[in-house]
Each structure stands twice: as C-alpha cells, then as structure tokens.
Protein backbone atom coordinates (compact mmCIF):
# COMPACT_ATOMS: atom_id res chain seq x y z
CA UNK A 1 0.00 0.00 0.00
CA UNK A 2 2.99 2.25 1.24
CA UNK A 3 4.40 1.62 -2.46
CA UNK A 4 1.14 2.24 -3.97
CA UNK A 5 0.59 5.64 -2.33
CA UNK A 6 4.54 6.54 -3.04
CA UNK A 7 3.61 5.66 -7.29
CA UNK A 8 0.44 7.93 -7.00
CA UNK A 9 2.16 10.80 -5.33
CA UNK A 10 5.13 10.81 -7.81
CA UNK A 11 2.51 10.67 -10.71
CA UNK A 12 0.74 13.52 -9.40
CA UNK A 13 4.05 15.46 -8.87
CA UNK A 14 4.42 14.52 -12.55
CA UNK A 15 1.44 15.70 -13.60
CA UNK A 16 1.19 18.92 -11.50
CA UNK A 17 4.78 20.27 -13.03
CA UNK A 18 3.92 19.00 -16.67
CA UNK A 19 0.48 21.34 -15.88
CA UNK A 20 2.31 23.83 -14.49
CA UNK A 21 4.81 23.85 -17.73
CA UNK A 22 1.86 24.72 -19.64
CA UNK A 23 0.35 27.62 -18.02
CA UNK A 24 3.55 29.86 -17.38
CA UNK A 25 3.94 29.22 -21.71
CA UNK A 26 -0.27 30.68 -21.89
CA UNK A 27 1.09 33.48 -19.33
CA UNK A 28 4.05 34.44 -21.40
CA UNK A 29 1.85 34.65 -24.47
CA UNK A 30 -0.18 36.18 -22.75
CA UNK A 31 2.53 38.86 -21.59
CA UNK A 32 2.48 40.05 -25.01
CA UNK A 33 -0.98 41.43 -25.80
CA UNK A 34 -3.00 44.00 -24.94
CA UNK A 35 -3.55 44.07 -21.64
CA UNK A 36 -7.56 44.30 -22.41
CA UNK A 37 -10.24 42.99 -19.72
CA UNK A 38 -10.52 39.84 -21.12
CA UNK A 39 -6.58 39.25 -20.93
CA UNK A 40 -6.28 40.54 -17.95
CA UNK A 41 -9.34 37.99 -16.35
CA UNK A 42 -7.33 35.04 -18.25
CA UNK A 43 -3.88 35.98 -17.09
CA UNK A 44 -5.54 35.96 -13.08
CA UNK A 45 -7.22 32.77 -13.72
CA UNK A 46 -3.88 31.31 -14.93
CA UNK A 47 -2.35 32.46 -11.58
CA UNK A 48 -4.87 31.71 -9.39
CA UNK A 49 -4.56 28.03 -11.36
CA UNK A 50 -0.61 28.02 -11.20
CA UNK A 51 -0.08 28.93 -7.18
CA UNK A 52 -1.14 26.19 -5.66
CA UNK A 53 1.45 23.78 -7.04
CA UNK A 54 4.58 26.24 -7.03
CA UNK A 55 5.51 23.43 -4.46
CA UNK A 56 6.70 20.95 -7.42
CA UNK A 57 8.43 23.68 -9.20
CA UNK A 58 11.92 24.26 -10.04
CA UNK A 59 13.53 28.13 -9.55
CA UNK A 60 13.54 28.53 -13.06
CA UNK A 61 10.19 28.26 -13.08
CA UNK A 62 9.08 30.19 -9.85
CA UNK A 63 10.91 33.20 -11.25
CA UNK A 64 9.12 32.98 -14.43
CA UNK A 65 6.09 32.76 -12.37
CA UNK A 66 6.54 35.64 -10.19
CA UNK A 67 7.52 37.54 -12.95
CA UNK A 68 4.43 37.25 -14.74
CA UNK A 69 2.55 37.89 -11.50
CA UNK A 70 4.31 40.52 -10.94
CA UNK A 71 3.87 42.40 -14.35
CA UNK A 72 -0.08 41.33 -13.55
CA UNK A 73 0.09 43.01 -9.98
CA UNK A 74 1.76 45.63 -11.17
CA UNK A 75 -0.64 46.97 -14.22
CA UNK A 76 -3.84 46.37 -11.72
CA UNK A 77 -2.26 48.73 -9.15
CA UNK A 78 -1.27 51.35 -11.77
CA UNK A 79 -4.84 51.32 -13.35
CA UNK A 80 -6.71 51.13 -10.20
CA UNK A 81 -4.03 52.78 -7.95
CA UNK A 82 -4.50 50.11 -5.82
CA UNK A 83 -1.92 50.25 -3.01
CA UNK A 84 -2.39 46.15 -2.25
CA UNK A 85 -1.50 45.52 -5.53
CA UNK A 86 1.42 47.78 -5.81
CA UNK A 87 3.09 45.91 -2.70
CA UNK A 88 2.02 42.43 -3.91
CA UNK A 89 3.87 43.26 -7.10
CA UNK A 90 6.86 44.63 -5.74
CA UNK A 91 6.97 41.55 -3.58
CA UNK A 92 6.66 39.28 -6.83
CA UNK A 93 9.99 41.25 -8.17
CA UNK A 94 11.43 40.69 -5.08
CA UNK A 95 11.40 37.20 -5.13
CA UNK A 96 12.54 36.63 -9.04
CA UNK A 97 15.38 38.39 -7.63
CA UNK A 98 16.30 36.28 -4.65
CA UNK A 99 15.77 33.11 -6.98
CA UNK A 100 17.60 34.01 -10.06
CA UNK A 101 20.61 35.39 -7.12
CA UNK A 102 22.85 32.09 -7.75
CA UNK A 103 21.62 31.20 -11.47
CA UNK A 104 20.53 32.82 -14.60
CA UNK A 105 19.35 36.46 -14.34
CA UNK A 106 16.83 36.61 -17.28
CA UNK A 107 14.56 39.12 -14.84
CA UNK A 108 16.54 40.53 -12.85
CA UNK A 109 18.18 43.50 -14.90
CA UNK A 110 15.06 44.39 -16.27
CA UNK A 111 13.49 44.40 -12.74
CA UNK A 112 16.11 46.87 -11.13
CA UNK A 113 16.97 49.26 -14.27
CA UNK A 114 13.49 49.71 -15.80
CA UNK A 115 10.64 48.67 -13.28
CA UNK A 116 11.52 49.59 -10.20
CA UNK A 117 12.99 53.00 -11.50
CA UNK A 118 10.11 53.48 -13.44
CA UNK A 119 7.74 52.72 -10.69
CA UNK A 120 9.50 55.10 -8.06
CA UNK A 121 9.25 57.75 -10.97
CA UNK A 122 5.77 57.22 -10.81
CA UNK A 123 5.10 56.79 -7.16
CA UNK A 124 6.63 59.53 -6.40
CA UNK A 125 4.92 61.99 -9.05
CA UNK A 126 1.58 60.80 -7.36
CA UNK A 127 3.03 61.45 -3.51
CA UNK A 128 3.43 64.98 -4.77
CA UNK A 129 0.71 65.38 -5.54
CA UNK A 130 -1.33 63.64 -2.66
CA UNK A 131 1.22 65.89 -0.81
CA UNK A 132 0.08 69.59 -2.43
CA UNK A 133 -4.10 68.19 -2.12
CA UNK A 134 -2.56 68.25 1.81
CA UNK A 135 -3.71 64.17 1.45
CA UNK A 136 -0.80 63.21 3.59
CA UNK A 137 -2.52 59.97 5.28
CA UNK A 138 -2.38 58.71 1.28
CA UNK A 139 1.39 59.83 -0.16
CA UNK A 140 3.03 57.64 2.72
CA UNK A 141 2.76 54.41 1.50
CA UNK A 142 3.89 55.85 -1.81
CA UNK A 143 7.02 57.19 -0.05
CA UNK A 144 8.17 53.99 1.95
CA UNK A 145 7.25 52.24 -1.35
CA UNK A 146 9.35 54.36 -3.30
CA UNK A 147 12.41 53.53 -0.82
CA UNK A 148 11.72 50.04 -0.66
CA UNK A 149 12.38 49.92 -4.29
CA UNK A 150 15.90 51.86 -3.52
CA UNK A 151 16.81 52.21 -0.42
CA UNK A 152 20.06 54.53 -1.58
CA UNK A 153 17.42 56.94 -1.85
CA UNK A 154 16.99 57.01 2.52
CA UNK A 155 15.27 60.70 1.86
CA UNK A 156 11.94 58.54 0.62
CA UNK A 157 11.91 57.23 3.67
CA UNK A 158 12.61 60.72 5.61
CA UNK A 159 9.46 62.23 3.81
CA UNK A 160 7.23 58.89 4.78
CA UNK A 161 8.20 60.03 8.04
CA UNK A 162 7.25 63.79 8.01
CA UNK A 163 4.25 62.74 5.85
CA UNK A 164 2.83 60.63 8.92
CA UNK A 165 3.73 63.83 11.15
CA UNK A 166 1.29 65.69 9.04
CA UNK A 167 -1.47 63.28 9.06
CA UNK A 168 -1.36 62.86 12.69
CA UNK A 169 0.02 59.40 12.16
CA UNK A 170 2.47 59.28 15.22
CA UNK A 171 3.57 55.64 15.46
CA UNK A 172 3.99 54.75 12.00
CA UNK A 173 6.26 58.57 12.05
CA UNK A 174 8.12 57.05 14.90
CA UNK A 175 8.62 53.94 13.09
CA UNK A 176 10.21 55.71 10.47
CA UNK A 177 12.21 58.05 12.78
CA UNK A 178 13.77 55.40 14.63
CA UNK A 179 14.62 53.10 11.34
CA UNK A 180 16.13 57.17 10.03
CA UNK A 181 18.57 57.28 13.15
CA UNK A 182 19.63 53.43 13.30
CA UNK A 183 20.77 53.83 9.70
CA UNK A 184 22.47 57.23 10.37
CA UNK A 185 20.87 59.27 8.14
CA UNK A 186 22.08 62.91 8.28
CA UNK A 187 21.33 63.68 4.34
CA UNK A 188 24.04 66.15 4.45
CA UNK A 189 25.09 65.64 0.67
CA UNK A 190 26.45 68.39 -1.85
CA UNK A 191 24.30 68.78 -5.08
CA UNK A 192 24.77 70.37 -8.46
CA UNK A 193 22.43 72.65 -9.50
CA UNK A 194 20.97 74.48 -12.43
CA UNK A 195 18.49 77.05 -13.51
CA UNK A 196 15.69 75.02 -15.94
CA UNK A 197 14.45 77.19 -19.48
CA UNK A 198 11.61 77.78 -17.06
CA UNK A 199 13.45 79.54 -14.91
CA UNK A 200 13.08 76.98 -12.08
CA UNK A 201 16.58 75.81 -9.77
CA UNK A 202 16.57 71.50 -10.28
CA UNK A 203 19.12 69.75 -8.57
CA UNK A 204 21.40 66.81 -9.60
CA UNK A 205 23.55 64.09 -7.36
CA UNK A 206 26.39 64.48 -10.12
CA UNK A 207 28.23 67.24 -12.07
CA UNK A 208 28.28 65.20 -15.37
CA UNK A 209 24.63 64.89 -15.35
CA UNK A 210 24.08 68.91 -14.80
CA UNK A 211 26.46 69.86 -17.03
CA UNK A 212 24.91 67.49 -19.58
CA UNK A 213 21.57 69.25 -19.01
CA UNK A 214 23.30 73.14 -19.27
CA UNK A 215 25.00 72.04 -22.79
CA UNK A 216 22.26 70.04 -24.25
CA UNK A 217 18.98 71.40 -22.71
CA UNK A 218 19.18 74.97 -22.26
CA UNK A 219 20.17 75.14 -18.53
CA UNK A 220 21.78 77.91 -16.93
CA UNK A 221 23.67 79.22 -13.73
CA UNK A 222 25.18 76.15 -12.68
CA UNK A 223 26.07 75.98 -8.82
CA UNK A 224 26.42 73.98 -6.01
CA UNK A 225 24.09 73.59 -3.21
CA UNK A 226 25.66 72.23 0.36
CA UNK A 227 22.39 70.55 2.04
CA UNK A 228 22.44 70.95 5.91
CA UNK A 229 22.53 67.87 8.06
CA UNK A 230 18.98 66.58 9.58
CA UNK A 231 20.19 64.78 12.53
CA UNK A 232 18.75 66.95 14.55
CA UNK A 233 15.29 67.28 12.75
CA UNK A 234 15.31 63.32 13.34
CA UNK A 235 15.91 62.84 16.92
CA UNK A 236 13.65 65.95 17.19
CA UNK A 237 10.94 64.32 15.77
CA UNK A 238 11.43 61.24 17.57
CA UNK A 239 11.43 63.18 21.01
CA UNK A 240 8.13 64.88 20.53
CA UNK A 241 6.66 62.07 19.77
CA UNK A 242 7.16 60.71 22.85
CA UNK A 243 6.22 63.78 24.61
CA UNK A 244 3.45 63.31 22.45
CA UNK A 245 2.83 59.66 24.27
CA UNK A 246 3.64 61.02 27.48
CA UNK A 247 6.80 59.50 27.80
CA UNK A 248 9.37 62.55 28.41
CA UNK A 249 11.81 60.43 29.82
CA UNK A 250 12.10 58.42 26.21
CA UNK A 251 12.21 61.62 24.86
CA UNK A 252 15.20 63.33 26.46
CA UNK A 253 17.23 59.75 26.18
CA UNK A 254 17.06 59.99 22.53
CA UNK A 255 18.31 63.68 22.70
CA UNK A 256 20.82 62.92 25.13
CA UNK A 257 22.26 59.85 23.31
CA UNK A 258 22.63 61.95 19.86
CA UNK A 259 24.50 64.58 21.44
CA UNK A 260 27.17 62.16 22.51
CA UNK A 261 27.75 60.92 18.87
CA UNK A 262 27.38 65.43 17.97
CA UNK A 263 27.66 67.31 20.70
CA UNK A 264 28.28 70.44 18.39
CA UNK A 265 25.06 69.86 16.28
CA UNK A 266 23.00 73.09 16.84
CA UNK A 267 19.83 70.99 15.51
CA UNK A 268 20.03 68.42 18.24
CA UNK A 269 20.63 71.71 20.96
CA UNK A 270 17.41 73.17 19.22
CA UNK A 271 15.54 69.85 19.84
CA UNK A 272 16.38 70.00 23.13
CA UNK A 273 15.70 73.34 23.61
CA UNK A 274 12.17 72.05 22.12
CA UNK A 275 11.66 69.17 24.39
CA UNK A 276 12.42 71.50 27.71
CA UNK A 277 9.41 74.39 25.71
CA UNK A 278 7.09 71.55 24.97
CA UNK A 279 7.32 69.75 28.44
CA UNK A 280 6.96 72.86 30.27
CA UNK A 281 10.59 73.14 31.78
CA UNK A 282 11.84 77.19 30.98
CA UNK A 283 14.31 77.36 33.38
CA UNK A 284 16.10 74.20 31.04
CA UNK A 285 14.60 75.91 27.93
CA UNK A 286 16.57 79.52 28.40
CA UNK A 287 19.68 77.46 29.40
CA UNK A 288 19.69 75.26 26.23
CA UNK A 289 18.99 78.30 23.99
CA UNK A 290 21.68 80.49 25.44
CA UNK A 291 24.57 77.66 25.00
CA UNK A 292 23.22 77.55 21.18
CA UNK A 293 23.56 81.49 21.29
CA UNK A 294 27.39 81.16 22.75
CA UNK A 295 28.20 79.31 19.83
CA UNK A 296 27.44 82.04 17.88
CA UNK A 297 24.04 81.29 15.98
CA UNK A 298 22.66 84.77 14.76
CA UNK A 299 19.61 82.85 14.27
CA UNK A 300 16.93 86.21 15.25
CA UNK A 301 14.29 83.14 15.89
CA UNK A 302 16.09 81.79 18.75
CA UNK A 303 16.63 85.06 20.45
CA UNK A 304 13.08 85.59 19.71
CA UNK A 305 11.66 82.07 21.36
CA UNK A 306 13.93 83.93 24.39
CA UNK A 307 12.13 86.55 24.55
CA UNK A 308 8.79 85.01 24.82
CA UNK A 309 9.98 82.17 27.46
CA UNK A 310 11.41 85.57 29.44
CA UNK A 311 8.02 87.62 29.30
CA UNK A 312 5.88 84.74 29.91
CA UNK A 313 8.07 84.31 33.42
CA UNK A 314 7.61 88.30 33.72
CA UNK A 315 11.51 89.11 33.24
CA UNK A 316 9.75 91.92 30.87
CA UNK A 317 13.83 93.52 30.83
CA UNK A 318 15.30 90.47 29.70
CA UNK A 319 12.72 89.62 27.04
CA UNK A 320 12.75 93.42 25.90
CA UNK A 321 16.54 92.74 24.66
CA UNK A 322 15.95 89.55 23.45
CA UNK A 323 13.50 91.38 20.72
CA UNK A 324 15.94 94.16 20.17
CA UNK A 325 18.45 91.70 19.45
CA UNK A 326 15.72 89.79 17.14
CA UNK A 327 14.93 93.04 14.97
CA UNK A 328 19.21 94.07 15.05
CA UNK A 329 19.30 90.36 12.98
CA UNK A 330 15.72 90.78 10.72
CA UNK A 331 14.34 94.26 10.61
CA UNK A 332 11.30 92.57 9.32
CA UNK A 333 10.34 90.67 12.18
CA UNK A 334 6.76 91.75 12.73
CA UNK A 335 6.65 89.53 15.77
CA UNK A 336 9.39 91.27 17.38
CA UNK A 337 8.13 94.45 17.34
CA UNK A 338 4.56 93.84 18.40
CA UNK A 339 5.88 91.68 21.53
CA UNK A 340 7.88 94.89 22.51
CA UNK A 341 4.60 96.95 22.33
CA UNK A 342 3.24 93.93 24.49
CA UNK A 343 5.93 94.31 27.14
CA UNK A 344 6.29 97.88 27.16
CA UNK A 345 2.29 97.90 28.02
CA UNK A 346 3.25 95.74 30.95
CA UNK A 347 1.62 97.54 34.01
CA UNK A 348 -0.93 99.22 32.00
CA UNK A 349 -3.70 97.97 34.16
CA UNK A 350 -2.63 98.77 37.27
CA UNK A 351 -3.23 102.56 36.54
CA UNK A 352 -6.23 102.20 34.47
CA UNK A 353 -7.82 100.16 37.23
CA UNK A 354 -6.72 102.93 39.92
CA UNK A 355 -7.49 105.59 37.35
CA UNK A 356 -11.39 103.70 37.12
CA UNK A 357 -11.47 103.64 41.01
CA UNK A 358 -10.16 107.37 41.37
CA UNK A 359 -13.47 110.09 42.82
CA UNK A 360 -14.54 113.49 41.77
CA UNK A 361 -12.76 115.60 44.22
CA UNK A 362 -9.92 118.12 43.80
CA UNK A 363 -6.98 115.47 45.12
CA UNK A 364 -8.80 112.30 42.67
CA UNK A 365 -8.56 114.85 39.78
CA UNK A 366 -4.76 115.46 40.23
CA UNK A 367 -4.35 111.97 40.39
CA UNK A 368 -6.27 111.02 37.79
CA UNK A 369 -4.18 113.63 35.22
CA UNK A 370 -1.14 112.27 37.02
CA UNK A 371 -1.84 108.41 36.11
CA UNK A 372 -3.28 109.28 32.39
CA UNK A 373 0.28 111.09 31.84
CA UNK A 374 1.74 107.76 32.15
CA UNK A 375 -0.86 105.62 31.06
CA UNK A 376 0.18 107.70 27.89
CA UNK A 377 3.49 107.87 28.56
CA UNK A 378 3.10 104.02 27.58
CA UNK A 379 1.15 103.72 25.28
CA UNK A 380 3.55 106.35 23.29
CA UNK A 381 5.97 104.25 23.73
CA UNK A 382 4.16 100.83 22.45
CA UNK A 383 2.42 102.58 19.64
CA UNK A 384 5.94 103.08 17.88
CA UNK A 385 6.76 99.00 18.08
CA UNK A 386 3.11 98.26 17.22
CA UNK A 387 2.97 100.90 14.49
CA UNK A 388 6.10 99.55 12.47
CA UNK A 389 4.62 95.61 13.60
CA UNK A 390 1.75 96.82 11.60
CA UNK A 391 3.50 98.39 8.66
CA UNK A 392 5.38 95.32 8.02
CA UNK A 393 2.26 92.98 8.14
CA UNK A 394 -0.94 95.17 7.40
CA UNK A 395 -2.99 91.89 6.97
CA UNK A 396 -2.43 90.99 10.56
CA UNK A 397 -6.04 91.49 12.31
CA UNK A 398 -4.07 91.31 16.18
CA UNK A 399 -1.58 93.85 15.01
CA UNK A 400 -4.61 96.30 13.66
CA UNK A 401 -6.60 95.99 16.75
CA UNK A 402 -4.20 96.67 18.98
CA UNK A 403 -3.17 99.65 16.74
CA UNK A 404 -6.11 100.86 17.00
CA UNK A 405 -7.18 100.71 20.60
CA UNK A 406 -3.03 102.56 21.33
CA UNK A 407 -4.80 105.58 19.43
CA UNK A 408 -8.16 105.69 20.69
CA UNK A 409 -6.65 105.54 23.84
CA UNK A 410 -4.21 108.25 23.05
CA UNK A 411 -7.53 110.23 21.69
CA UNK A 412 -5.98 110.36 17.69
CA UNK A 413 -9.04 109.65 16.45
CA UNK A 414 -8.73 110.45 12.71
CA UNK A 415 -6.06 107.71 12.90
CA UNK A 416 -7.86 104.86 14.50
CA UNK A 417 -10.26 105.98 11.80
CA UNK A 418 -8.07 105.49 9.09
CA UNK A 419 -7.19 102.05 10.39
CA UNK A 420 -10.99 101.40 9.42
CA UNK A 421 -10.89 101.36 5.85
C-alpha cells in the first residue's frame, strides 16, 4: 500500500509540473498582448490556477512565475491605484530576484533598471501630488514604497516620516524616525544645480549629469548647493513624539544619546531646547537656547523664542533685549516688534484700574491727570513697536486691533479711523 501511495504521489508530482509547464507558456503569451479585460481575467485565472502547485516547481520556473505575477500586480495597481497591488507586485519582483541570485538572471536586470525605476518615478509623481491636495494619510505608502524599491534613496523614507507627522500618524512617524537614526541618516550631501528654461533651480547628485543638461537642454547658472545635516530634525521628531505619548523620559534619552555621537550639532541643541518648551521646563529651555547662542548662531528666531519664554516668566527687561536683538538680525520681524509693544504695556492695568477707582474731588482729579500722563506715557511708547509691527504685516487682524485701541486711547481719532478702511 505504502508503495502504492509513493507511485500515486510521484505521478501527481508529474502531472502537476507538466500542468504547471503549460500555463507559465499561456502566461508568457499572454505577456504580449494587450492588456484588455478579457486578458487581464485570463492571465488571473492562470495564476490563481498556477499557485497552488509552485511546491513541485523548479527556480527557473518560480521566477518565471513571479515575474508574470508581478507584471499582472503591477498593471492592476497602476490602473486602479491600488496600493495592495502595488506591494504584492513589488513583492513578486522581489522574489525573481532572490531566486535568479545564484543562477541565470533573465529578470533581474530588467526588474532593477526599468521597473523599479520606473515605478519610483511614478510613485513619487503621485506622492506629490497627494502631498500639495494636503492628502498626507495617502502619499506615505507611496514614499516607503518608493524607498523600498531603492533604499540609496533614505530621503523617501525621511518624507514617509514627516508625511505621517502631518497626518497625525504618530507611530507609523516614529517607526520611520527610529529606522532614520539606526541607519544614520544625516542627508548632508552636496548637489549640483541648475536654472531650468523655465526659470526653475533642479538639482542633480552628479556634475556630469548637470552639465549634460546646461549644454544640451538649455540650462543655466550652474552651482552647487551644500544641504544641511537633519540629525537633529530626526531625533527631534522622535522626542516629541514621545512627549506626544507622554513619555518625556524616552524623549530626552534619545536627545541625550545623539548629542554624545554630535555634541556640536546646533539641531540636536534646538531639539532640546524644544523638548524643555514643549514639556513645560523654561528654566532648562533659556539654558539650552543660550549655549546655542554662545556658539554664535545669529539665528533672530532663537533670540526671539527667548524673549517670549522671558516675558511669559515676567523678566519683561530680559525679554525686551531679546526682541531688540531679534529686529538688530531681521528688521522685518513683525513679531518682534509687536511683543515689545506687548511688554512695554506691561503695568498698564494697574493705573487704568486705579485711574477707574479714582473720585470726583480736587486730590482724585490730580491723580487722575497724574496716572493718564503715564498711562500715555506708555502707550507712546508701544504705539511706535506696534505701528512699524503693523507696517510690516498690514494683513495681521491682532496687530490692527491693537493699533487701533493705542490711538483711541491716546484720543488720535482720525487715525484709529483710518485704520478702518
């Protein structure tokens, strides 16, 4: 019986592979129509047909199998921008690739030089775009998928990450994060770049290929562009995340452990600076900022951040030269100027509320004229801050109120009129 059952299991082994034989030929025929309806329905019956005895199959033939799966995958999720499909498909390639590894690569060039940079192309034109209709939730995938297919190109992965940031994704950002800083990714590259016929900058990874583009396709101004490292953005991320989760002890590890491998890196100081803001800790805050500021960043938004963490703990001196300092870098900061008119109203109510509470009598009336000389007194003096706040950013409805109420208070009526119009 044993040798009975061992002849009928052969047979069917036989039988199955001889079957088999015959529907990878229909696919490959197949592979060269039209991909109408009706091919398409015949080439997923032939798979759905062919899968279940892959077991009997040589390598040879599981790569051509795959293959055609994979070119079948692969048209339904660029037709129906099915995401299921694209990953199916990529899998598919994935595996004629590990099989043809230690044989015959009949697939695998094609695979790597034409699909899988033609897909990314494509993957990536359509995360753009998901990305500018503010569909973040929907260009992720795209992203990782587009990295998955290369995964020199580590900055797919980086926007996958910030994608999921802006869809409110958290773990599948810190996913991506924390795969970012165990590979070591810093992007800090040097590109070439050049000014398109259209008059837009595009950037290359080699000099050949830009000046290729400025002799044969009309490009101009070539440069070179030095991109920043984004360490810092990275562990960053990764720490507000967990401050996110509630977890500020996770959060300051990560920051801590990156500044032993860069202890220089004025991101990861800015991150921490962050961490200390978002967690409620100003003391730690001011500290981290000013170290940044002794290495000499002149950036006027730190000093600025400064000067808000110093008003909001009423050092209304301090924070008053942390916006001078902020306007001495940018002359445009609107921000910086309207705080000022903030702190230099500081006290304000305290002498309109005594002015309110003041009588009728010879000794109130004194008073009063005494307090409304430097109720004024102030409000001259926050009207100039305000004024140019307002100048720089007209649109600004806080800025115009404000504006407004300095000179209605300082009775210049025909100017809080003006504001009106």
């Amino acid at each position: 019986m044993k040798a009975k059952y061992a002849i009928a299991a052969s047979l069917l082994i036989s039988v199955g592979a001889f079957a088999q034989k015959d529907e990878l030929k229909a696919m490959k025929k197949l592979m060269k129509k039209d991909p109408s309806a009706e091919v398409m329905q015949e080439m997923k019956s032939l798979i759905d047909k062919t899968e279940p005895l892959l077991g009997s199959a040589d390598d040879k033939q599981k790569a051509d199998f795959y293959y055609y799966k994979g070119n079948y995958d692969l048209y339904m999720a660029m037709t129906k921008m099915d995401q299921n499909a694209l990953n199916g498909a990529i899998a598919d390639f994935d595996k004629v690739i590990e099989l043809e590894k230690n044989g015959k690569r009949e697939y695998t060039p094609e695979i790597t030089k034409d699909i899988y940079p033609e897909v990314s192309a494509t993957v990536l034109k359509i995360a753009k775009n998901f990305g500018q209709q503010q569909n973040y939730k929907a260009a992720v995938p795209l992203y990782e998928t587009a990295y998955n297919l290369n995964k020199k190109d580590t900055i797919n992965l980086y926007n996958a990450a910030a994608f999921a940031v802006n869809a409110k994704d958290y773990d599948t950002a810190l996913r991506y994060f924390e795969q970012l800083d165990q590979l070591g990714f810093t992007n800090k590259r040097l590109s070439y770049t050049a000014k398109s016929p259209e008059g837009e900058v595009q950037y290359f990874s080699d000099k050949a290929t830009r000046d290729l583009y400025v002799k044969a396709q009309g490009y101009t101004d070539p440069g070179v562009h030095k991109d920043p490292s984004i360490k810092g953005d990275i562990i960053k991320n990764i720490a507000l995340i967990y401050i996110n989760k509630g977890d500020n002890a996770k959060a300051m590890k990560a920051i801590e452990k990156a500044k032993k491998e860069n202890p220089d890196d004025i991101g990861l100081l800015q991150a921490e600076a962050q961490i200390y803001y978002e967690s409620g800790d100003m003391d730690g805050y001011k500290k981290t900022i000013q170290s940044i500021l002794d290495k000499g960043s002149k950036d006027p938004n730190l000093y600025f951040n400064l000067g808000v963490t110093s008003a909001q703990s009423g050092q209304n001196d301090e924070a008053m030269q942390y916006y001078k300092k902020t306007v001495e870098l940018d002359p445009k900061y609107a921000n910086a100027y309207y705080n000022m008119g903030i702190v230099e109203l500081a006290g304000e109510d305290v002498i309109v509320k005594e002015m309110n509470g003041l009588g009728t009598s010879k000794k109130d009336i004194a008073r009063y004229d005494e307090l409304k000389k430097k109720r004024d007194d102030i409000y001259k003096a926050a009207l100039v801050n305000v004024k140019k706040a307002y100048d720089l950013e007209p649109e600004r409805d806080e800025f115009r109120t404000l504006l407004s109420n300095l000179y209605m208070g300082l009775e210049m009526m025909d100017e809080a009129k003006a504001l009106k119009k």
